[in-house]
C-alpha atoms as a PDB file:
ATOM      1  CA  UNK A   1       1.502  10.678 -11.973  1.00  0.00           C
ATOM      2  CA  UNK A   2      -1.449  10.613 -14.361  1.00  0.00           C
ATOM      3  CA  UNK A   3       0.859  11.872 -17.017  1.00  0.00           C
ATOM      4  CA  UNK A   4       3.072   8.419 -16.289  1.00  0.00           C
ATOM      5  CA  UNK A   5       0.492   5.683 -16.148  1.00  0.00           C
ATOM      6  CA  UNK A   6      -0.860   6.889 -19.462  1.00  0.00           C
ATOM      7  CA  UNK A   7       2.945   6.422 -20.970  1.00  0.00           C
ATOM      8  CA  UNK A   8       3.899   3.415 -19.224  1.00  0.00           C
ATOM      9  CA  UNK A   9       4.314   1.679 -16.353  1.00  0.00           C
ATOM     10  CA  UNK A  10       5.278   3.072 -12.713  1.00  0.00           C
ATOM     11  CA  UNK A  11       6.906   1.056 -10.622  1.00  0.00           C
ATOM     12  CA  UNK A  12       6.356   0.948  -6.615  1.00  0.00           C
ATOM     13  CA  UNK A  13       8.400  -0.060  -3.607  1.00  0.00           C
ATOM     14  CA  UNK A  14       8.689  -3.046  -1.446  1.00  0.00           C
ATOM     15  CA  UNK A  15       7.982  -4.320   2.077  1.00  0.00           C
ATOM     16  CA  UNK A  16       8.987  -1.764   4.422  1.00  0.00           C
ATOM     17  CA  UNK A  17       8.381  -4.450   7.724  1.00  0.00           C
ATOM     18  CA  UNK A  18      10.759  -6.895   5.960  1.00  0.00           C
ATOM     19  CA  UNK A  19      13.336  -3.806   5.187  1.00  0.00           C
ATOM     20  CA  UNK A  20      13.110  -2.284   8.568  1.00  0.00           C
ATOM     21  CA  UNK A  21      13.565  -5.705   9.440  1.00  0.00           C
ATOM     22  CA  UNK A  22      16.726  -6.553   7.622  1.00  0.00           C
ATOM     23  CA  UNK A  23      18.420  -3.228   9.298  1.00  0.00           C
ATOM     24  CA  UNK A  24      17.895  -4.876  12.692  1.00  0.00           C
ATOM     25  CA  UNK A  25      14.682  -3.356  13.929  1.00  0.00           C
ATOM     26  CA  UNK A  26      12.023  -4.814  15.950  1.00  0.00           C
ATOM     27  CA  UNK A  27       8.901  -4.785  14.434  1.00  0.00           C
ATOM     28  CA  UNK A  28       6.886  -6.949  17.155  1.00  0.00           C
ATOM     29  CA  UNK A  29       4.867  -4.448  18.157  1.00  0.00           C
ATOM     30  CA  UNK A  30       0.474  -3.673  17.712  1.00  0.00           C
ATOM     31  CA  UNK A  31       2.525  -0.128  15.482  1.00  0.00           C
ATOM     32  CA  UNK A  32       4.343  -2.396  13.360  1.00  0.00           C
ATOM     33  CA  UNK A  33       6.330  -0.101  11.030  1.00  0.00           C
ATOM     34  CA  UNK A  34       4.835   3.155  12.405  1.00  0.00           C
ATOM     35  CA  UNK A  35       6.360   2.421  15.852  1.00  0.00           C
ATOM     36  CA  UNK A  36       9.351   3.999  14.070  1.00  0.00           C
ATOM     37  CA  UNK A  37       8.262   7.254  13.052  1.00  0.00           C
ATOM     38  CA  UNK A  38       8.238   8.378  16.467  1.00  0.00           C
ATOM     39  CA  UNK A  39      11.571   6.329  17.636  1.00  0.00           C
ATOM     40  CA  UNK A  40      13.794   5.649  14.412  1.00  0.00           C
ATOM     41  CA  UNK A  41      12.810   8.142  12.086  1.00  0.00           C
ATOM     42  CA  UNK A  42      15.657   8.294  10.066  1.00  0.00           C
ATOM     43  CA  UNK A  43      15.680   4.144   9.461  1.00  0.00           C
ATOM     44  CA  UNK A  44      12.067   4.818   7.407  1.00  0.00           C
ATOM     45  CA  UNK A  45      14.120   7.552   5.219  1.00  0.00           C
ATOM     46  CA  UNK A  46      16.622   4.948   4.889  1.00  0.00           C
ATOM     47  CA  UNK A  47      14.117   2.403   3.784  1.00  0.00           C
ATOM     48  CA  UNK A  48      12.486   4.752   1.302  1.00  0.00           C
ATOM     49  CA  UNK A  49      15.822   5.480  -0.408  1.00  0.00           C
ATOM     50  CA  UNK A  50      16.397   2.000  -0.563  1.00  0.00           C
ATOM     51  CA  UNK A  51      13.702   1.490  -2.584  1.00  0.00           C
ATOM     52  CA  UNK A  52      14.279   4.271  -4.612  1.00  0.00           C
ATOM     53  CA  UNK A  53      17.999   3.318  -5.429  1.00  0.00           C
ATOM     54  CA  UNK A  54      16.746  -0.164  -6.087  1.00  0.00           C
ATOM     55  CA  UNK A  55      14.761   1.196  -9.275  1.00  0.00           C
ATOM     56  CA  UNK A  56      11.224   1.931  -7.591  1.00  0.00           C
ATOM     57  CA  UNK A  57       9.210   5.269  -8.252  1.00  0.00           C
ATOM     58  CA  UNK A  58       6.959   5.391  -5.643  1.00  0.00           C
ATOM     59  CA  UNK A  59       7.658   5.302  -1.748  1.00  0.00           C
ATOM     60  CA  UNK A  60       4.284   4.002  -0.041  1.00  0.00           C
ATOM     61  CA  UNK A  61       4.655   5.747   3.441  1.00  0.00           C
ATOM     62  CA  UNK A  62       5.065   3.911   6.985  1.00  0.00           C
ATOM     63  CA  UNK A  63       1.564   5.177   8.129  1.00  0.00           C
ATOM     64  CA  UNK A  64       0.183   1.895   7.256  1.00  0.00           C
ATOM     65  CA  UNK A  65      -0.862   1.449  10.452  1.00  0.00           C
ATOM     66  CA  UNK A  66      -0.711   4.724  11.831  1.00  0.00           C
ATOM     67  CA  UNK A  67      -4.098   5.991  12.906  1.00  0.00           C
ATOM     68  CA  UNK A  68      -5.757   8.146  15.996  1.00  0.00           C
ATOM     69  CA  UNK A  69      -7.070   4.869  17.979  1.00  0.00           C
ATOM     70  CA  UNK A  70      -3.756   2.994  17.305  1.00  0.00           C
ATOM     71  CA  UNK A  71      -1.505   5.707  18.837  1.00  0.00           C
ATOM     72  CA  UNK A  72      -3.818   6.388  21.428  1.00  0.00           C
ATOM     73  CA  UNK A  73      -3.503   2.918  22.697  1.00  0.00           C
ATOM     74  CA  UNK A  74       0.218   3.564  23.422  1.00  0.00           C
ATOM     75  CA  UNK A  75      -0.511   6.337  25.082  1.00  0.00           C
ATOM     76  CA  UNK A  76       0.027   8.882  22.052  1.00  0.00           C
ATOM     77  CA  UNK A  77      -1.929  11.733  22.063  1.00  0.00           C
ATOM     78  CA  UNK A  78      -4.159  13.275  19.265  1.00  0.00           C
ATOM     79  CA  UNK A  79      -1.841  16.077  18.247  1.00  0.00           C
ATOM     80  CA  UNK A  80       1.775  13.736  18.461  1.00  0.00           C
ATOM     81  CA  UNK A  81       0.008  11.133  16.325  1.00  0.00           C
ATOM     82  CA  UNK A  82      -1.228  13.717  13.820  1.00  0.00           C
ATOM     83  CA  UNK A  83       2.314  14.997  13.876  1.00  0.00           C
ATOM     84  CA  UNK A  84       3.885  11.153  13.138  1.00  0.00           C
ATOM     85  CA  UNK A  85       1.108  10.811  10.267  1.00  0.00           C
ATOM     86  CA  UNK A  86       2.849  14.138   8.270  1.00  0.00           C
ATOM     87  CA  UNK A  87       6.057  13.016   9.194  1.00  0.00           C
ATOM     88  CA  UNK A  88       5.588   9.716   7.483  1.00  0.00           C
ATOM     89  CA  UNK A  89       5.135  11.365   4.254  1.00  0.00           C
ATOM     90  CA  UNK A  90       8.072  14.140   5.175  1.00  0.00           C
ATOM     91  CA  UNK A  91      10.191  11.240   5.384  1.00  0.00           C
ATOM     92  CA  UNK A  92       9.473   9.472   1.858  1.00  0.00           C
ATOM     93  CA  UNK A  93       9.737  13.033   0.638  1.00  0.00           C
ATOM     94  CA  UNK A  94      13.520  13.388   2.282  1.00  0.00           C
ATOM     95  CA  UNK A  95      14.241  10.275   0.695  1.00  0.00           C
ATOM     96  CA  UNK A  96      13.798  11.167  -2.969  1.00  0.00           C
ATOM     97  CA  UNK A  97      15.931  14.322  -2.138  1.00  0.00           C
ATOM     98  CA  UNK A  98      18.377  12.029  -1.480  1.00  0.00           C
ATOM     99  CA  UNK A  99      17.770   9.820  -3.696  1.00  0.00           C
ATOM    100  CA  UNK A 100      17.905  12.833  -6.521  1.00  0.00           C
ATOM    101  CA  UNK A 101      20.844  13.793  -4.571  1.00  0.00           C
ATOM    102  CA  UNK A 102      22.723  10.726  -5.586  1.00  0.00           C
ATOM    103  CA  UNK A 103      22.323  10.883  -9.190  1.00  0.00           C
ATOM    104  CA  UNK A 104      17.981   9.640  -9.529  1.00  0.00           C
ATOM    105  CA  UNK A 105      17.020  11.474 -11.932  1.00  0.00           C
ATOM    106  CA  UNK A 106      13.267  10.051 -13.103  1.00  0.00           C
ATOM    107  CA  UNK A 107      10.344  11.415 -11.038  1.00  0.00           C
ATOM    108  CA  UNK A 108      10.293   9.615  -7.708  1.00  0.00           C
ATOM    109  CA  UNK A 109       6.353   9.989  -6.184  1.00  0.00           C
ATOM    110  CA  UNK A 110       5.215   9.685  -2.575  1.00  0.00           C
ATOM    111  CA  UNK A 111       2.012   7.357  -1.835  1.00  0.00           C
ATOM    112  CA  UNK A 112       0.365   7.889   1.796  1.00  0.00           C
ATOM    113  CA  UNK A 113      -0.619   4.448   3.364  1.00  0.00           C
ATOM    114  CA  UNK A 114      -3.721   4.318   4.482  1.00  0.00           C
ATOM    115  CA  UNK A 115      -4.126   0.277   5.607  1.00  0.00           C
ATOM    116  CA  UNK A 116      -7.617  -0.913   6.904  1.00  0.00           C
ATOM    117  CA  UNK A 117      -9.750  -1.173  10.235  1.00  0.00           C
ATOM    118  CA  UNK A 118      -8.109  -4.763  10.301  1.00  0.00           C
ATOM    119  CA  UNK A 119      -4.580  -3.684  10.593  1.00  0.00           C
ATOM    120  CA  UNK A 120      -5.156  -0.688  13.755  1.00  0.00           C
ATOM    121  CA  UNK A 121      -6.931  -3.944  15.432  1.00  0.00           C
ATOM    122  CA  UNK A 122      -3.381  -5.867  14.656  1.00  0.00           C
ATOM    123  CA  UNK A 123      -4.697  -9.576  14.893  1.00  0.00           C
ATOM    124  CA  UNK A 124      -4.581 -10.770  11.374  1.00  0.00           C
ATOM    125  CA  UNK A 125      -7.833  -9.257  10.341  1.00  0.00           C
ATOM    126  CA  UNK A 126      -7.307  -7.027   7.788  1.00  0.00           C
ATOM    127  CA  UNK A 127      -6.892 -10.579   6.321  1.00  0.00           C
ATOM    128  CA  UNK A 128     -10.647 -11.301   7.345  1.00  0.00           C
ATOM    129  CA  UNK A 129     -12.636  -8.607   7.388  1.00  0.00           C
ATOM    130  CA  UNK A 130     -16.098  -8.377   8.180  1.00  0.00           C
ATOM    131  CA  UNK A 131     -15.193  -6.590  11.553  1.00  0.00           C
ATOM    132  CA  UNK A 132     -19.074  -6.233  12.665  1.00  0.00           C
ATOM    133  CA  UNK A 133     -18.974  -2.411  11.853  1.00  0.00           C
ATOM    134  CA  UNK A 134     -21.136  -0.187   9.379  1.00  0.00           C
ATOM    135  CA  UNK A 135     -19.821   1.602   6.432  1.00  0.00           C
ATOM    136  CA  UNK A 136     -21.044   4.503   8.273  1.00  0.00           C
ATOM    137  CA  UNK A 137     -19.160   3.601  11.637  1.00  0.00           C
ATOM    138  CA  UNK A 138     -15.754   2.834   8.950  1.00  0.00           C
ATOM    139  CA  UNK A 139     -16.028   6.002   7.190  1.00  0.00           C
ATOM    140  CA  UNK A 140     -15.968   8.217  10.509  1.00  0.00           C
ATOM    141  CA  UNK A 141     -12.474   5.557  11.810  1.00  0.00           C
ATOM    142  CA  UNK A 142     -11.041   6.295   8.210  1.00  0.00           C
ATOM    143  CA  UNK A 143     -11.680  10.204   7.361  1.00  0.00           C
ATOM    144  CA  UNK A 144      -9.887  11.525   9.928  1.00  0.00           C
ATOM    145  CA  UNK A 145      -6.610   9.957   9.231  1.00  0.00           C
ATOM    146  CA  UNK A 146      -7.479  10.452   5.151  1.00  0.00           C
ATOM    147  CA  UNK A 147      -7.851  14.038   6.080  1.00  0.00           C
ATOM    148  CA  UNK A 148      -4.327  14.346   8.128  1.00  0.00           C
ATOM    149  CA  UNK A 149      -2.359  12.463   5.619  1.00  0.00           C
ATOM    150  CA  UNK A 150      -4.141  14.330   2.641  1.00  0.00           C
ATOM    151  CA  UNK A 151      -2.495  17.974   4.103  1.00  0.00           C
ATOM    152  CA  UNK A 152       0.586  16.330   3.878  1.00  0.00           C
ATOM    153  CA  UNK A 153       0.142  16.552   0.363  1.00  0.00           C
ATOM    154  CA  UNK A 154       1.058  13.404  -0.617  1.00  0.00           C
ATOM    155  CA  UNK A 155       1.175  12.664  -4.820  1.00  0.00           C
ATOM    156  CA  UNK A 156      -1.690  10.027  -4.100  1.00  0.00           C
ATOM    157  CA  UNK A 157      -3.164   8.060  -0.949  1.00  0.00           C
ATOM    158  CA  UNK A 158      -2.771   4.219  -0.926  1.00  0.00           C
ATOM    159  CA  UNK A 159      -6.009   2.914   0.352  1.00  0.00           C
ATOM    160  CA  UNK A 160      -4.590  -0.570   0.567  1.00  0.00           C
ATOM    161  CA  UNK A 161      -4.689  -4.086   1.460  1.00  0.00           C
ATOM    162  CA  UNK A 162      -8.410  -3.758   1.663  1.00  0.00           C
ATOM    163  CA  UNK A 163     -10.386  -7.311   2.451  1.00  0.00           C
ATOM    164  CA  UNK A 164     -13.918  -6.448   1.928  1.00  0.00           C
ATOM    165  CA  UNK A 165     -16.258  -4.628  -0.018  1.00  0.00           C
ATOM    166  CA  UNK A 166     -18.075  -2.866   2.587  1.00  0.00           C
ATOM    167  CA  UNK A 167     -14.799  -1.207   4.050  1.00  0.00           C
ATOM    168  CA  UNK A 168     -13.896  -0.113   0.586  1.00  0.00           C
ATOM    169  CA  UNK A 169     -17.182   1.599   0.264  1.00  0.00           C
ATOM    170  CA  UNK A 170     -16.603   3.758   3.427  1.00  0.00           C
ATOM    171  CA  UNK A 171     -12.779   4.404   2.424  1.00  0.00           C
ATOM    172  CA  UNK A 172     -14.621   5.806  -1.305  1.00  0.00           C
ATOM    173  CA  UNK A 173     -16.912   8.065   0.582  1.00  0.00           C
ATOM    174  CA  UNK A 174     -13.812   9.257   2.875  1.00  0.00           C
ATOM    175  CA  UNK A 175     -11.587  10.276   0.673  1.00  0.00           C
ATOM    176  CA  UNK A 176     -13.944  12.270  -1.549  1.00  0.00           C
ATOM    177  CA  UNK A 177     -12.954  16.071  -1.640  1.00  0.00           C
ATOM    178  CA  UNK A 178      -9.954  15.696  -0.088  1.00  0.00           C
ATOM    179  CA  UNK A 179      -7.985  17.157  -3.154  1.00  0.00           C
ATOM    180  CA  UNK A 180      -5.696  14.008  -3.669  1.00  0.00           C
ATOM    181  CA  UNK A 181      -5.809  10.779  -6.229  1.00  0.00           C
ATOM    182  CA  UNK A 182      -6.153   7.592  -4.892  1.00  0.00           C
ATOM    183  CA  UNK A 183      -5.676   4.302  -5.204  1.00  0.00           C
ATOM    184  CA  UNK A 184      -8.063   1.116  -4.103  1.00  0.00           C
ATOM    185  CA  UNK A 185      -6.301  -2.142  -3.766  1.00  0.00           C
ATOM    186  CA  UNK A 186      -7.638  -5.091  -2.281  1.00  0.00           C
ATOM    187  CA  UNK A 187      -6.142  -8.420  -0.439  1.00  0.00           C
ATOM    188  CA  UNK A 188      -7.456 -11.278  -2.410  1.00  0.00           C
ATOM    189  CA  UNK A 189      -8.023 -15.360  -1.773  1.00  0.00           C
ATOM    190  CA  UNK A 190      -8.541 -16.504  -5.520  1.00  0.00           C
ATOM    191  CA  UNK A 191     -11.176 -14.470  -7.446  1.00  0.00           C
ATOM    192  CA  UNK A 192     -12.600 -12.828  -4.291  1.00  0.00           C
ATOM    193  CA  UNK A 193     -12.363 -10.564  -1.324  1.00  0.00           C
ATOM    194  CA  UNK A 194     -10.787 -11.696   1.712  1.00  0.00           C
ATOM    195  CA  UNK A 195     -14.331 -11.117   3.028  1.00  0.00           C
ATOM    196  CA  UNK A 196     -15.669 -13.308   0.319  1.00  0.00           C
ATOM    197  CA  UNK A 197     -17.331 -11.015  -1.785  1.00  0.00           C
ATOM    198  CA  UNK A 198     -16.445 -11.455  -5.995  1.00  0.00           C
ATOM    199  CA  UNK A 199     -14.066  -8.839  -7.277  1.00  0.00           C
ATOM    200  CA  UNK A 200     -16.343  -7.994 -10.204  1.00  0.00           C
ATOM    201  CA  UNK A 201     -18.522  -6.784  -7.575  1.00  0.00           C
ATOM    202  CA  UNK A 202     -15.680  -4.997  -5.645  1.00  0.00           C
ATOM    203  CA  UNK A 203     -13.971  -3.457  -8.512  1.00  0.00           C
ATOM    204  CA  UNK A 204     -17.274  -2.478  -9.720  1.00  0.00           C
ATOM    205  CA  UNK A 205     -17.600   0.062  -6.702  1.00  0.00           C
ATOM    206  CA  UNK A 206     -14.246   2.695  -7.534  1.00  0.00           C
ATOM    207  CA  UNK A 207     -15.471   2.608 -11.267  1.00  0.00           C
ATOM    208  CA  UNK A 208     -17.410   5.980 -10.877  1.00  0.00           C
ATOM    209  CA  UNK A 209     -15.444   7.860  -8.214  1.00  0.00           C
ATOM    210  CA  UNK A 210     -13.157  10.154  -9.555  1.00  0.00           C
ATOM    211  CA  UNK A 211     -10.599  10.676  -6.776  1.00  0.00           C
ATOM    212  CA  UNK A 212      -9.794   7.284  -7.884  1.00  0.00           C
ATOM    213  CA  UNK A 213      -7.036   7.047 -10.166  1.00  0.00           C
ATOM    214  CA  UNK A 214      -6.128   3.342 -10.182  1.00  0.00           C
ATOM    215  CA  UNK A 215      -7.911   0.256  -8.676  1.00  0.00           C
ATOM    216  CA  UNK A 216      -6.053  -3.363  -7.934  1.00  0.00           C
ATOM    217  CA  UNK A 217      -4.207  -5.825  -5.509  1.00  0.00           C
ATOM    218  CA  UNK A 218      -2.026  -6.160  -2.907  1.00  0.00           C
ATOM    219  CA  UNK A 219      -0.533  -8.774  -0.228  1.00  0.00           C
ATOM    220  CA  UNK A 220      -1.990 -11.341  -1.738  1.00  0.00           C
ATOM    221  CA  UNK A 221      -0.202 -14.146  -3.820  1.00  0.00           C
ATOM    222  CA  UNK A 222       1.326 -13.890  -6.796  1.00  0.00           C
ATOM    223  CA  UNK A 223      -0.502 -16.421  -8.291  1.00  0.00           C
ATOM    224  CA  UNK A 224      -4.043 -14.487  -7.461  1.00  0.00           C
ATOM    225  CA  UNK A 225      -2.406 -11.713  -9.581  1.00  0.00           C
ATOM    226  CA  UNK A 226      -3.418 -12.487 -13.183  1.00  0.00           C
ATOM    227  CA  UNK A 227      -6.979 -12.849 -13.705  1.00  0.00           C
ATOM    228  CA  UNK A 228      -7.610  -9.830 -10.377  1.00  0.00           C
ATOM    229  CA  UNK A 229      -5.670  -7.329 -13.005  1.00  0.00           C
ATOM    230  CA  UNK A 230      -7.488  -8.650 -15.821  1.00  0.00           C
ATOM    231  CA  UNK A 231     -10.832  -8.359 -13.968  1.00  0.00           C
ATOM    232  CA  UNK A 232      -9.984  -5.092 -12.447  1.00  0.00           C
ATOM    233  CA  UNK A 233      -9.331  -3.705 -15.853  1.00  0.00           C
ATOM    234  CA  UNK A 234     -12.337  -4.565 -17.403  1.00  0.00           C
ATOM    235  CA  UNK A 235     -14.567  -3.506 -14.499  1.00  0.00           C
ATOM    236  CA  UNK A 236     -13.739  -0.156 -13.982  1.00  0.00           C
ATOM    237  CA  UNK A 237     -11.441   0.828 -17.117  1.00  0.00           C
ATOM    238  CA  UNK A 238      -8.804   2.474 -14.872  1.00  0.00           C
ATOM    239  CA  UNK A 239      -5.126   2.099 -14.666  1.00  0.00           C
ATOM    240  CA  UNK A 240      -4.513  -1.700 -12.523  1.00  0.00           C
ATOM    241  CA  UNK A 241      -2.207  -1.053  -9.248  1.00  0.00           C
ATOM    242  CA  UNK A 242      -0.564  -4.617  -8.298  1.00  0.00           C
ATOM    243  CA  UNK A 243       2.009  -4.983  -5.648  1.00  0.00           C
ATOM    244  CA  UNK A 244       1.170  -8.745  -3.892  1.00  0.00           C
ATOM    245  CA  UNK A 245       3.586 -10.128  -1.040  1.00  0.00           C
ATOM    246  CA  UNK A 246       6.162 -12.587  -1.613  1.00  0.00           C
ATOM    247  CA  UNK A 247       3.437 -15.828  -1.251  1.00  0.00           C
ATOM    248  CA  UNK A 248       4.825 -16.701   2.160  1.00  0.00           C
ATOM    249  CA  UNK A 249       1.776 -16.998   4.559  1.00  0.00           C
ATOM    250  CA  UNK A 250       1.618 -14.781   7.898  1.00  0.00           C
ATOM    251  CA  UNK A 251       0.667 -16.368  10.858  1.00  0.00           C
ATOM    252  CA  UNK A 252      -1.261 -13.488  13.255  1.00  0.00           C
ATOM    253  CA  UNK A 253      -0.986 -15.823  16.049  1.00  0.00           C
ATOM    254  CA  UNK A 254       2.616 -16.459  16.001  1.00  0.00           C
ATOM    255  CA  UNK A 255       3.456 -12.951  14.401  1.00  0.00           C
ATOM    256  CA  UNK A 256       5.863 -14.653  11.714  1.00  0.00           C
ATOM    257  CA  UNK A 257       5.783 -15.820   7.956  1.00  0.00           C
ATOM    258  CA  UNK A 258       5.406 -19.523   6.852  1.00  0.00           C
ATOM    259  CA  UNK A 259       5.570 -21.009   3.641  1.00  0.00           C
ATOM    260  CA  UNK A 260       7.940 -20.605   0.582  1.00  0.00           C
ATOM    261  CA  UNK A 261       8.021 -17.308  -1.634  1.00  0.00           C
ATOM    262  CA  UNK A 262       6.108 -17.299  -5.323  1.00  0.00           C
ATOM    263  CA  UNK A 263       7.193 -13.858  -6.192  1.00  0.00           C
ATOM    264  CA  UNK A 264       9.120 -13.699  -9.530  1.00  0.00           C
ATOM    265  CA  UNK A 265      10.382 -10.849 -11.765  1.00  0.00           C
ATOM    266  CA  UNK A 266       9.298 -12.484 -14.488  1.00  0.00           C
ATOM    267  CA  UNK A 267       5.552 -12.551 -13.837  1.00  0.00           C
ATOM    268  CA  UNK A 268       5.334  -8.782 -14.189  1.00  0.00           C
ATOM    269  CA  UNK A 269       5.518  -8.975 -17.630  1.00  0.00           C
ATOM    270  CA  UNK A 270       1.976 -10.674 -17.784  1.00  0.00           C
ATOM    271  CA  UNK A 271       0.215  -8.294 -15.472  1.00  0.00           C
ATOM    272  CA  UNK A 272       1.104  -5.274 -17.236  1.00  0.00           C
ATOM    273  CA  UNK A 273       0.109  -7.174 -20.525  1.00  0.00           C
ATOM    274  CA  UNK A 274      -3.310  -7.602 -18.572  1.00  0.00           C
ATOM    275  CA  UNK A 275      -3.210  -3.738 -17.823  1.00  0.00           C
ATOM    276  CA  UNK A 276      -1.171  -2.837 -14.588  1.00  0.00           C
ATOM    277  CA  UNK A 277       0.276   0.089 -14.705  1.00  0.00           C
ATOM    278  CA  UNK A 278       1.531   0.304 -10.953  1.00  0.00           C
ATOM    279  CA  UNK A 279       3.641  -2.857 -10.261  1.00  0.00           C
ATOM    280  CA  UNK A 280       5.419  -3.454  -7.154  1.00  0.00           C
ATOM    281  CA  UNK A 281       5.578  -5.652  -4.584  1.00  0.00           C
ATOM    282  CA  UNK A 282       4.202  -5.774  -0.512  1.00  0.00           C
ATOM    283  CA  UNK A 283       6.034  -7.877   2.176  1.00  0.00           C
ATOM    284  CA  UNK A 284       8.696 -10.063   2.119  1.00  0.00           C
ATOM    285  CA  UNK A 285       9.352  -8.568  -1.313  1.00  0.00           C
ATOM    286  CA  UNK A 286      12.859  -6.466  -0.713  1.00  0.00           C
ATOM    287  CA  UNK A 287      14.891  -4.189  -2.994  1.00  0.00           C
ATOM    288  CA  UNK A 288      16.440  -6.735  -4.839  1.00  0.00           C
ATOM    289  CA  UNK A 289      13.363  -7.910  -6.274  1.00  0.00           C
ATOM    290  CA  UNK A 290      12.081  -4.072  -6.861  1.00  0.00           C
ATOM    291  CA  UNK A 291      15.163  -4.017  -9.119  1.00  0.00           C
ATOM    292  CA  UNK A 292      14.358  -6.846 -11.029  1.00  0.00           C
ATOM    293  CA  UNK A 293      10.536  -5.302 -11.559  1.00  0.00           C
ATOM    294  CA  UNK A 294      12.001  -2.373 -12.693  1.00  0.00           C
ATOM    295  CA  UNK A 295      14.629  -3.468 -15.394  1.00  0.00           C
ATOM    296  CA  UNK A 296      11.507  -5.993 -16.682  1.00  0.00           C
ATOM    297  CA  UNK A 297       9.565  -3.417 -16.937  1.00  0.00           C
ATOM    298  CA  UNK A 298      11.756  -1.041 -18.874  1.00  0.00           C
ATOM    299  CA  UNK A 299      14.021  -2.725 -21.059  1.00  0.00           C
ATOM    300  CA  UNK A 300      10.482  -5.268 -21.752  1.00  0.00           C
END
């Protein structure tokens, strides 16, 4: 993957809630998406070569909320849960062999989700933050899980939708030595954190680790976007990942969307000019949109 962000741009997936969704499954549930991995395995594959087919090259996996504590609170056990965590990368893997199967013939990648404290918790607070925990007492939730979905042997770990400085500091420490690139994005309100803290400062703290290969955004508006790649960029010097959500709004409480979309095609043009070089989208952004991304981005 190195090899491709320094020639050009790569372009990621989609939602896979809002996909899932769309093929009639249930999502209302503290697993979300990773509720499937242990009942509907073959709908995430689906999902995946949706994506793929659509024009993305990168299939973030449905362990975004897949961890120990999670699991165990529907009374999965340690060794079924570690079992669902490398099946959600098998799965993205199966895809792309279907995917080359069908005629794909550009490298298709596989990105392990790794979602924050906030999202195992499911009550809208990986949209907060500032959970009332150490760095040390987030590293030990976070290593485990880095450690099962690293010997899955991913291409790269997604540490994403990160909302505060402090939890990105613990996921740094936890993923170093594990033997697989990374990448740190954050959820963003404006030109900060979710937990408030500037994303100079934030950026500022993957600059120097080397498991990190690129550093940026995610599920936040479009319109946050611009100036997060352009500071991201300059902070750290590394490749800029940027994949936001359609703009809609979610509602923890009610466990829905509200609000209009923002997400356009034609603002991808701008953040790669700013220095993304991983450009997709989060939720409520489907494969029809990933399609768009992907013929800007390469006929651009």
């Amino acid at each position: 993957m190195d090899e491709a962000l320094a020639a050009g741009t790569v372009v990621l997936d989609g939602g896979m809630s809002n996909q899932l969704e769309s093929a009639g499954y249930d999502l209302g549930d503290e697993l979300w998406s990773a509720r499937l991995l242990a009942e509907h395995p073959e709908a995430v594959t689906e999902a995946h070569l949706a994506y793929f087919e659509a024009g993305a090259d990168v299939a973030i996996t449905a362990s975004y909320q897949a961890t120990f504590e999670g699991f165990a609170h529907r009374g999965i056990g340690r060794e079924r849960a570690a079992e669902l965590m490398t099946l959600s990368v098998e799965l993205a893997r199966e895809a792309a062999r279907r995917a080359y199967a069908g005629g794909v013939t550009r490298p298709l990648w596989t990105a392990a989700s790794a979602g924050p404290y906030g999202a195992m918790l499911a009550d809208g607070s990986e949209y907060r933050g500032r959970y009332g925990l150490s760095v040390d007492e987030l590293e030990r939730f976070h290593r485990p899980r880095l450690e099962q979905l690293a010997a899955a042997d991913p291409d790269v770990l997604a540490l994403e939708t990160v909302p505060d400085a402090d939890e990105a500091a613990a996921l740094l420490r936890a993923v170093r030595g594990l033997g697989v690139p990374a990448w740190l994005s954050y959820t963003v309100d404006g030109g900060r954190t979710r937990a408030g803290q500037p994303l100079e400062e934030a950026f500022a703290l993957a600059a120097d680790t080397d498991e990190v290969i690129a550093v940026g955004v995610n599920c936040c508006a479009p319109g946050d976007v611009d100036a997060a790649v352009a500071t991201a960029a300059r902070v750290t010097g590394k490749p800029v990942v940027v994949y936001p959500n359609s703009g809609e709004a979610w509602d923890a409480e009610a466990r829905a969307w509200r609000g209009r979309s923002t997400f356009t095609a034609a603002q991808v043009g701008g953040w790669r000019s700013a220095g993304a070089r991983l450009v997709g989208g989060c939720c409520r952004v489907g494969p029809e949109a990933i399609a768009s991304i992907a013929k800007t981005l390469r006929t651009g």
